[in-house]
N, C-alpha and C. Protein backbone atom coordinates (compact mmCIF):
# COMPACT_ATOMS: atom_id res chain seq x y z
N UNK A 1 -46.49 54.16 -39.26
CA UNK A 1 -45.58 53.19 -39.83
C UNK A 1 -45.12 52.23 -38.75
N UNK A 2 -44.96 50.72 -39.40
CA UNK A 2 -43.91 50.31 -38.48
C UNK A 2 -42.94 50.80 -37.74
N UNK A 3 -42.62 49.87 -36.94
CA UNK A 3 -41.26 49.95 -35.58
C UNK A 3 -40.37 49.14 -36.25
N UNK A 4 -40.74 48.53 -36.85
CA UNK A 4 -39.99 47.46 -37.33
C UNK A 4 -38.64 47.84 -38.79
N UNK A 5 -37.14 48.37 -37.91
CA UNK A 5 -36.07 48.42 -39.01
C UNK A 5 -36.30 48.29 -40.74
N UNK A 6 -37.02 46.93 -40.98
CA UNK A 6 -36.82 46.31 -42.28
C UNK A 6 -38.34 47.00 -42.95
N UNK A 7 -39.09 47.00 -42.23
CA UNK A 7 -40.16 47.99 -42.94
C UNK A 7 -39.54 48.86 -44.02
N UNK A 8 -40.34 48.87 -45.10
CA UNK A 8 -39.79 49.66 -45.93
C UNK A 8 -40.01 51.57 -45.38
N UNK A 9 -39.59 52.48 -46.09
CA UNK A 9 -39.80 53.58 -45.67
C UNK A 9 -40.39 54.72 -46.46
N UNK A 10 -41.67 54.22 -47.12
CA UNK A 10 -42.18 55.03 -48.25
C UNK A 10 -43.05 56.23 -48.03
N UNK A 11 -42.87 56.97 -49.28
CA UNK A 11 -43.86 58.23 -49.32
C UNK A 11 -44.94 57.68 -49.45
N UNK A 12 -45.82 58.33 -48.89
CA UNK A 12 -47.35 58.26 -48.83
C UNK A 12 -47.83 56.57 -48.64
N UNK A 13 -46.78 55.98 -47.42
CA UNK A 13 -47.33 54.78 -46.85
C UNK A 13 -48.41 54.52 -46.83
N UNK A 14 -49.67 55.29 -45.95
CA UNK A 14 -50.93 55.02 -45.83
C UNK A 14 -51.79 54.77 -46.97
N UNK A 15 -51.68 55.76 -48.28
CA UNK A 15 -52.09 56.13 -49.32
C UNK A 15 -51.67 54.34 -49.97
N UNK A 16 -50.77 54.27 -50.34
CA UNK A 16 -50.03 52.66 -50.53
C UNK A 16 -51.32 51.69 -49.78
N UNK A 17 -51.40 51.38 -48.55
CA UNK A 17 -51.74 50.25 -48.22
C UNK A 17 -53.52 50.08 -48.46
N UNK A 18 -53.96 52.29 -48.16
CA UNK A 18 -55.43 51.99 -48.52
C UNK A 18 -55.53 51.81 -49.95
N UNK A 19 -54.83 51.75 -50.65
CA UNK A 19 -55.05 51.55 -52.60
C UNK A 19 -54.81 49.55 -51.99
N UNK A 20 -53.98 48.89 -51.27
CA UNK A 20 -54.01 47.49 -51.61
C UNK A 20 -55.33 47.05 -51.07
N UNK A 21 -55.80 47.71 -49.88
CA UNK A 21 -56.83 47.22 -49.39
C UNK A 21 -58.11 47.33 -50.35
N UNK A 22 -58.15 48.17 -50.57
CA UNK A 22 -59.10 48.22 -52.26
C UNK A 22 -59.14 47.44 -53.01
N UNK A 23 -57.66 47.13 -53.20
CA UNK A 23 -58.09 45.61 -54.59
C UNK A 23 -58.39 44.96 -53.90
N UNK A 24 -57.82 44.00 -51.96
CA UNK A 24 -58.42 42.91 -51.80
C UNK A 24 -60.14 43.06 -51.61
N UNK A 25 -60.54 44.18 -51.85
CA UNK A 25 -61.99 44.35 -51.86
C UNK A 25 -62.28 43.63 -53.00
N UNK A 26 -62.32 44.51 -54.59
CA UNK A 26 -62.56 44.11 -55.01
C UNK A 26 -62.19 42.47 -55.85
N UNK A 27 -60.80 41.81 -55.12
CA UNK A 27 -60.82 40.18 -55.57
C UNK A 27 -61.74 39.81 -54.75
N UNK A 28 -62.42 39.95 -53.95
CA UNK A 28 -63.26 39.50 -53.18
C UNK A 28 -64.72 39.59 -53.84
N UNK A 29 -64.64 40.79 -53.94
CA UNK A 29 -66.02 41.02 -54.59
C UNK A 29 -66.33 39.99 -55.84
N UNK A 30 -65.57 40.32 -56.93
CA UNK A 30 -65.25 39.68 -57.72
C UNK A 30 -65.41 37.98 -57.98
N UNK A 31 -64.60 37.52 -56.68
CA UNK A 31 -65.13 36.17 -56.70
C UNK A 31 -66.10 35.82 -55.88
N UNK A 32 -67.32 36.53 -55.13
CA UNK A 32 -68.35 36.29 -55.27
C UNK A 32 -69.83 36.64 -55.69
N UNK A 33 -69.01 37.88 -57.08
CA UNK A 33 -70.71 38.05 -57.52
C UNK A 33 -70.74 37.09 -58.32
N UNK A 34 -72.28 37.39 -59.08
CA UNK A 34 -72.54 36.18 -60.09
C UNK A 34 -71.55 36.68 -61.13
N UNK A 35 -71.61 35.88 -61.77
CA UNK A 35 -70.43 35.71 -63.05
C UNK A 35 -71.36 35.61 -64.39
N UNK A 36 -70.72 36.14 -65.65
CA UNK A 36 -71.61 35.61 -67.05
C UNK A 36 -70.25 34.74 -67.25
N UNK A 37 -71.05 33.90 -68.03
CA UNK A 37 -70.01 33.08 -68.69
C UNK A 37 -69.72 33.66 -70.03
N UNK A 38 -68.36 33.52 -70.22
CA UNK A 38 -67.63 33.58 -71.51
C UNK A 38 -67.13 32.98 -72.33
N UNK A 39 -68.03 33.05 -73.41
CA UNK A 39 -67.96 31.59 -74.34
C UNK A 39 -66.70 31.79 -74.80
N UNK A 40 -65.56 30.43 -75.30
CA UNK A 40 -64.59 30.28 -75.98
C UNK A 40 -63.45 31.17 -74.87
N UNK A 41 -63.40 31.30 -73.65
CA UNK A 41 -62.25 31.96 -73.16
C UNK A 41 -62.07 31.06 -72.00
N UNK A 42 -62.04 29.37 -72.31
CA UNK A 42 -61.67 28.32 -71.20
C UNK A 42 -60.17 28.14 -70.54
N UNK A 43 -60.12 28.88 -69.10
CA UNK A 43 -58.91 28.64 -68.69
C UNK A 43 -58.73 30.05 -68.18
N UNK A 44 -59.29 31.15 -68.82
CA UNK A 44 -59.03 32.59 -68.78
C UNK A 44 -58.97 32.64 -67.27
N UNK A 45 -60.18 32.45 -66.56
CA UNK A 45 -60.16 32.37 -65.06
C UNK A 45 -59.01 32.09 -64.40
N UNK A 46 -58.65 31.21 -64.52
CA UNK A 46 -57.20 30.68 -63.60
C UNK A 46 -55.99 31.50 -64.27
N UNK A 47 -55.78 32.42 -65.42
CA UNK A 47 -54.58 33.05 -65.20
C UNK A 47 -55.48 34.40 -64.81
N UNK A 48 -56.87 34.63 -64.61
CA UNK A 48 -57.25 35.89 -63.80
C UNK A 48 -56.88 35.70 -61.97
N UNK A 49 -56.54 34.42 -61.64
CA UNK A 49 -56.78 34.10 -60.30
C UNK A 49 -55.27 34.10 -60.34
N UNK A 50 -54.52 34.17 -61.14
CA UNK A 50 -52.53 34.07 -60.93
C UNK A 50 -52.40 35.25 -60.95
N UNK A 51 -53.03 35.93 -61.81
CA UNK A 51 -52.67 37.80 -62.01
C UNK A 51 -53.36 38.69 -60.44
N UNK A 52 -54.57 38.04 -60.23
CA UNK A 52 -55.05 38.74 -59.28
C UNK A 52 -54.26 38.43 -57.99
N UNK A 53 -53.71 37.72 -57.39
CA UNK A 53 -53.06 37.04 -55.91
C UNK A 53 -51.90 37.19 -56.36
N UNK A 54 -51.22 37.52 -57.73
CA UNK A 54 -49.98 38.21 -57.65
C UNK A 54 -49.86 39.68 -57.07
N UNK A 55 -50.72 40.18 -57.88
CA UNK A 55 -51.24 41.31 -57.29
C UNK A 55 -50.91 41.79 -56.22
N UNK A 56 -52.19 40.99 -55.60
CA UNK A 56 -52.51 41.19 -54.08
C UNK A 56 -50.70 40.89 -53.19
N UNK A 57 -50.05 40.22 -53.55
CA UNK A 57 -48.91 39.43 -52.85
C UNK A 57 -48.13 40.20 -53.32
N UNK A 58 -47.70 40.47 -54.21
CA UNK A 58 -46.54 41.76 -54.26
C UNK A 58 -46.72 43.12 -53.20
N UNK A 59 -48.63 43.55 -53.84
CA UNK A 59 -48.77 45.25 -53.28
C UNK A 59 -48.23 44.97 -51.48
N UNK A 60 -48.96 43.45 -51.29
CA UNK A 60 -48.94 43.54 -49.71
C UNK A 60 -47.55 43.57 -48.92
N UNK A 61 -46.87 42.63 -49.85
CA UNK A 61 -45.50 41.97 -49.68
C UNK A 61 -44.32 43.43 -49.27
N UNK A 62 -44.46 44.64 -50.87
CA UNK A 62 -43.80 45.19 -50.93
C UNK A 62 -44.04 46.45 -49.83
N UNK A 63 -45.06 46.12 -49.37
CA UNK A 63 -45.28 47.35 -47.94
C UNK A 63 -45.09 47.13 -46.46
N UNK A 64 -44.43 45.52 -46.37
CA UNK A 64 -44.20 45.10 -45.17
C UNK A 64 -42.75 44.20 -45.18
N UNK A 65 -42.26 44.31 -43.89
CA UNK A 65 -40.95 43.55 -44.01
C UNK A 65 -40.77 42.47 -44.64
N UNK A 66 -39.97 41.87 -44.84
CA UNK A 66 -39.51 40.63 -45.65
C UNK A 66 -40.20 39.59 -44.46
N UNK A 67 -39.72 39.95 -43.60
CA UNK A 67 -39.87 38.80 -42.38
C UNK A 67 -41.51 38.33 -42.66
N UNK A 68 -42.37 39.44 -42.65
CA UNK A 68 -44.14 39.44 -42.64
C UNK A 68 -44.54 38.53 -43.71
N UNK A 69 -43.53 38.46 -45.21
CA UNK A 69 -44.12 38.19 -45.93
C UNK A 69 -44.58 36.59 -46.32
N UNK A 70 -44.00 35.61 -45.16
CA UNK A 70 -44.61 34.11 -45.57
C UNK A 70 -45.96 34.15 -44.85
N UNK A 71 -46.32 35.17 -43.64
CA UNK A 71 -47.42 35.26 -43.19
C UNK A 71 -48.59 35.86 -44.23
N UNK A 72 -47.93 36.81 -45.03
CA UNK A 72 -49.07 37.53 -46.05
C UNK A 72 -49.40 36.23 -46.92
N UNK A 73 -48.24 35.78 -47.53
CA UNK A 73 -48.45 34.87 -48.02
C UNK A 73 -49.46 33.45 -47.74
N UNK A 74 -49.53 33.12 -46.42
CA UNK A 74 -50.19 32.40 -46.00
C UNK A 74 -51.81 32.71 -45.79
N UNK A 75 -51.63 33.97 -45.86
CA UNK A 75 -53.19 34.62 -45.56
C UNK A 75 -53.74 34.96 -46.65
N UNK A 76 -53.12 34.93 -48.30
CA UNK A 76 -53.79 35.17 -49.41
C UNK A 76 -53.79 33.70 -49.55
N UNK A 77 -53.18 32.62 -49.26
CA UNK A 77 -53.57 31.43 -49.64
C UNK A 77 -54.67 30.55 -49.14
N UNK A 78 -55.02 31.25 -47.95
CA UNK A 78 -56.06 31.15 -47.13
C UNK A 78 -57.53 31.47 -47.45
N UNK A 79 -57.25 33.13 -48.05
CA UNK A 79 -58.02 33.65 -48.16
C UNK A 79 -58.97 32.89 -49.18
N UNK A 80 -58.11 32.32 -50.68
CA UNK A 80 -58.10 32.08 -51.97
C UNK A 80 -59.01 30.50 -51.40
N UNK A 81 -58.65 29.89 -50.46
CA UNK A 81 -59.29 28.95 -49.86
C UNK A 81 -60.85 29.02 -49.74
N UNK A 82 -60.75 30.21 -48.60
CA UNK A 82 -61.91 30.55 -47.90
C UNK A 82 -62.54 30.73 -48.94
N UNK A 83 -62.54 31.74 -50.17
CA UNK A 83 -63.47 32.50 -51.19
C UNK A 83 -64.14 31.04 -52.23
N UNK A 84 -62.92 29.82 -52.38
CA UNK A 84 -63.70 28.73 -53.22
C UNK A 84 -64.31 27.94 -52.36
N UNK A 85 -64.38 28.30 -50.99
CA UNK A 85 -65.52 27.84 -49.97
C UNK A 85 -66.85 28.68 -50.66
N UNK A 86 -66.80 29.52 -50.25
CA UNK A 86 -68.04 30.27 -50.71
C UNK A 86 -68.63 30.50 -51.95
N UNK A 87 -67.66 30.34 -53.00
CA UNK A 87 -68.53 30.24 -54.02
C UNK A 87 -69.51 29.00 -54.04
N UNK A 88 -68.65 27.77 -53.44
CA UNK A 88 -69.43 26.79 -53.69
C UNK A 88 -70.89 26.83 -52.82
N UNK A 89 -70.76 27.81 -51.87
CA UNK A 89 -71.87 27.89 -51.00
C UNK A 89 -72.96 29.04 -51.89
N UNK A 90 -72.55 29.64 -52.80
CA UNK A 90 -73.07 30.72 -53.21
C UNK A 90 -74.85 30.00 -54.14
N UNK A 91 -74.19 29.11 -54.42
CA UNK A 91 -75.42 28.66 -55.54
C UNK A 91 -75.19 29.19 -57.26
N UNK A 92 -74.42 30.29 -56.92
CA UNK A 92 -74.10 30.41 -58.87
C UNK A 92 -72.69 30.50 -59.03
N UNK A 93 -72.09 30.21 -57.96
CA UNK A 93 -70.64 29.98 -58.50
C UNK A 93 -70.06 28.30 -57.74
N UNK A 94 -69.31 27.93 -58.13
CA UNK A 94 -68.96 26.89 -57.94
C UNK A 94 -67.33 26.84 -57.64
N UNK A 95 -67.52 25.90 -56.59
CA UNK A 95 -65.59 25.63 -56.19
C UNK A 95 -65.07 25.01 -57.04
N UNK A 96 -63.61 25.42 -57.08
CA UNK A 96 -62.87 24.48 -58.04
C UNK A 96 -61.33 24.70 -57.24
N UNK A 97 -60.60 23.03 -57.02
CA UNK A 97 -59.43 22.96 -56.83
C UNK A 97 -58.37 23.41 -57.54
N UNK A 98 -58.56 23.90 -58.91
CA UNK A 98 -57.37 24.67 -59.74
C UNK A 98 -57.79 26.29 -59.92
N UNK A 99 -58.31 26.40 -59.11
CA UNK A 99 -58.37 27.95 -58.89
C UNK A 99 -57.64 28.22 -57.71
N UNK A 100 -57.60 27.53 -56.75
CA UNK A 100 -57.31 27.34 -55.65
C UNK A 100 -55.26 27.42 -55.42
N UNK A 101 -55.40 26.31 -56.85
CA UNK A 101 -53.90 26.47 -57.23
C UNK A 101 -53.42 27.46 -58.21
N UNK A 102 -54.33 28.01 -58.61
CA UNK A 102 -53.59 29.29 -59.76
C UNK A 102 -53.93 30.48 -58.65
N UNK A 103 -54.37 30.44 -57.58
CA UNK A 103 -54.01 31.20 -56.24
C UNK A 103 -52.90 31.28 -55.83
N UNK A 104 -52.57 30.26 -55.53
CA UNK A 104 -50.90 30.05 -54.73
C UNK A 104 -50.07 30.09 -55.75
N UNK A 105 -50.51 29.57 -57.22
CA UNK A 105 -49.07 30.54 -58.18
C UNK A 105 -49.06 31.39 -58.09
N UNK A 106 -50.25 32.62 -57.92
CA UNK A 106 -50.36 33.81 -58.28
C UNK A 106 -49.42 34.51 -56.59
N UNK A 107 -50.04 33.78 -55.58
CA UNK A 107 -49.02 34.51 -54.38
C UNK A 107 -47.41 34.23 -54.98
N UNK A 108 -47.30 33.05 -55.37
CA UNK A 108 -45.66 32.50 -55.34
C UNK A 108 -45.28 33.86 -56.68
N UNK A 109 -45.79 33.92 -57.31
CA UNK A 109 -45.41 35.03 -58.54
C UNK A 109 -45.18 35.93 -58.10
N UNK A 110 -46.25 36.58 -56.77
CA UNK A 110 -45.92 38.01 -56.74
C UNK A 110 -44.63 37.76 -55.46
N UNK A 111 -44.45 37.30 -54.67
CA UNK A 111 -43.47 36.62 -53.61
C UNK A 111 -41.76 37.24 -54.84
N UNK A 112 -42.09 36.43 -56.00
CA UNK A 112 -41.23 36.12 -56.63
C UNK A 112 -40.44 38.13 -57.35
N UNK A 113 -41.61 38.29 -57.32
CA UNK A 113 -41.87 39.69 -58.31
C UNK A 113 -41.54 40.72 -56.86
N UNK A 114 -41.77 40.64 -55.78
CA UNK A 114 -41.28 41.63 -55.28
C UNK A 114 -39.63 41.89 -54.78
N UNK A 115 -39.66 40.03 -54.81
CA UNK A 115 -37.84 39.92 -54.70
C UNK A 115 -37.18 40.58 -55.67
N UNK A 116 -37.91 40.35 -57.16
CA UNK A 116 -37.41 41.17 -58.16
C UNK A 116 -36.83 42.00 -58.19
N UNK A 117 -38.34 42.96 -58.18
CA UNK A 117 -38.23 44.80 -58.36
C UNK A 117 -38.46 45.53 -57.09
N UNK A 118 -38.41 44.64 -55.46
CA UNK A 118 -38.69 45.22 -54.56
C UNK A 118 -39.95 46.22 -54.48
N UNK A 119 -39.30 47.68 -53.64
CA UNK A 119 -40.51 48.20 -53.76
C UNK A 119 -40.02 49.88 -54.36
N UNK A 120 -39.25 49.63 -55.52
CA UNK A 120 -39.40 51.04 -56.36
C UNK A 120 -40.20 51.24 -56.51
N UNK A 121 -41.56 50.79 -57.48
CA UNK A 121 -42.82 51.19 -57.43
C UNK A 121 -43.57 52.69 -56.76
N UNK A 122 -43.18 51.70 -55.38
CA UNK A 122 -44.01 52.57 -54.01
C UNK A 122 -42.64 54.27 -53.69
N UNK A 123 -41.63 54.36 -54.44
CA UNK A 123 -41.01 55.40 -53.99
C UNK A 123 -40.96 56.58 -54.36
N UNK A 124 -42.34 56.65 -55.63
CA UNK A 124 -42.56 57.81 -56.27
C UNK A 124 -42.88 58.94 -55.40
C-alpha cells in the first residue's frame, strides 16, 4: 500500500487494483479488435465509451488519493486519445473525435461518481 495518509485503506487492496487492471485490459482490447457492426444501434458506442472510462475513472480514482486523481484522470484521457490513434491505424476501425469526447465524459462521470459514493464499494 501507499505511504501516502489519504490513500484509502482497503481490504484486499491488491485484489481491488488487479480486478481494475483487468478492465483497462479489456477497454483496450475492446477498442482494438475488429468490431461487427450493429445495425439500428447508432450512437450506442459513445455511451459504451462514457460507461467504459467511467468505469475505468472511478475503479482507479477510488483506490488512490484524491490528490492522484487529476493525474488518473489525465492518463485515461490520454489513453482514450492514444486508442482513437490506433484504431485509425488499425485498417478496420476508424478514429472518431466524439468518442474521444464521450471519453472524457465518461472520466468526468466517474471523477464525479467517486466524489459521490467514494470508496464503500471497495470496503467489503
Amino acid at each position: 500500500m501507499s505511504a501516502d495518509p489519504a490513500t484509502p485503506t482497503l481490504r484486499w487492496h491488491a485484489a481491488w487494483r488487479a480486478i481494475g487492471w483487468v478492465l483497462l485490459v479489456v477497454v483496450v482490447a475492446a477498442s482494438l479488435l475488429p468490431l461487427r457492426q450493429r445495425a439500428g444501434l447508432a450512437g450506442l458506442d459513445k455511451l459504451e465509451h462514457v460507461i467504459g472510462y467511467a468505469l475505468l475513472m472511478y475503479w482507479f480514482a477510488a483506490l488512490h488519493a484524491p490528490a492522484r486523481r487529476p493525474w488518473i484522470a489525465l492518463a485515461f484521457i490520454a489513453l482514450g486519445a492514444a486508442l482513437e490513434l490506433a484504431q485509425g491505424a488499425t485498417g478496420w476501425r476508424r478514429a472518431e473525435a466524439l468518442d474521444l469526447v464521450a471519453d472524457a465524459l465518461g472520466v468526468a462521470s466517474g471523477w464525479v461518481l467517486v466524489r459521490l459514493i467514494g470508496v464503500a464499494p471497495f470496503r467489503c
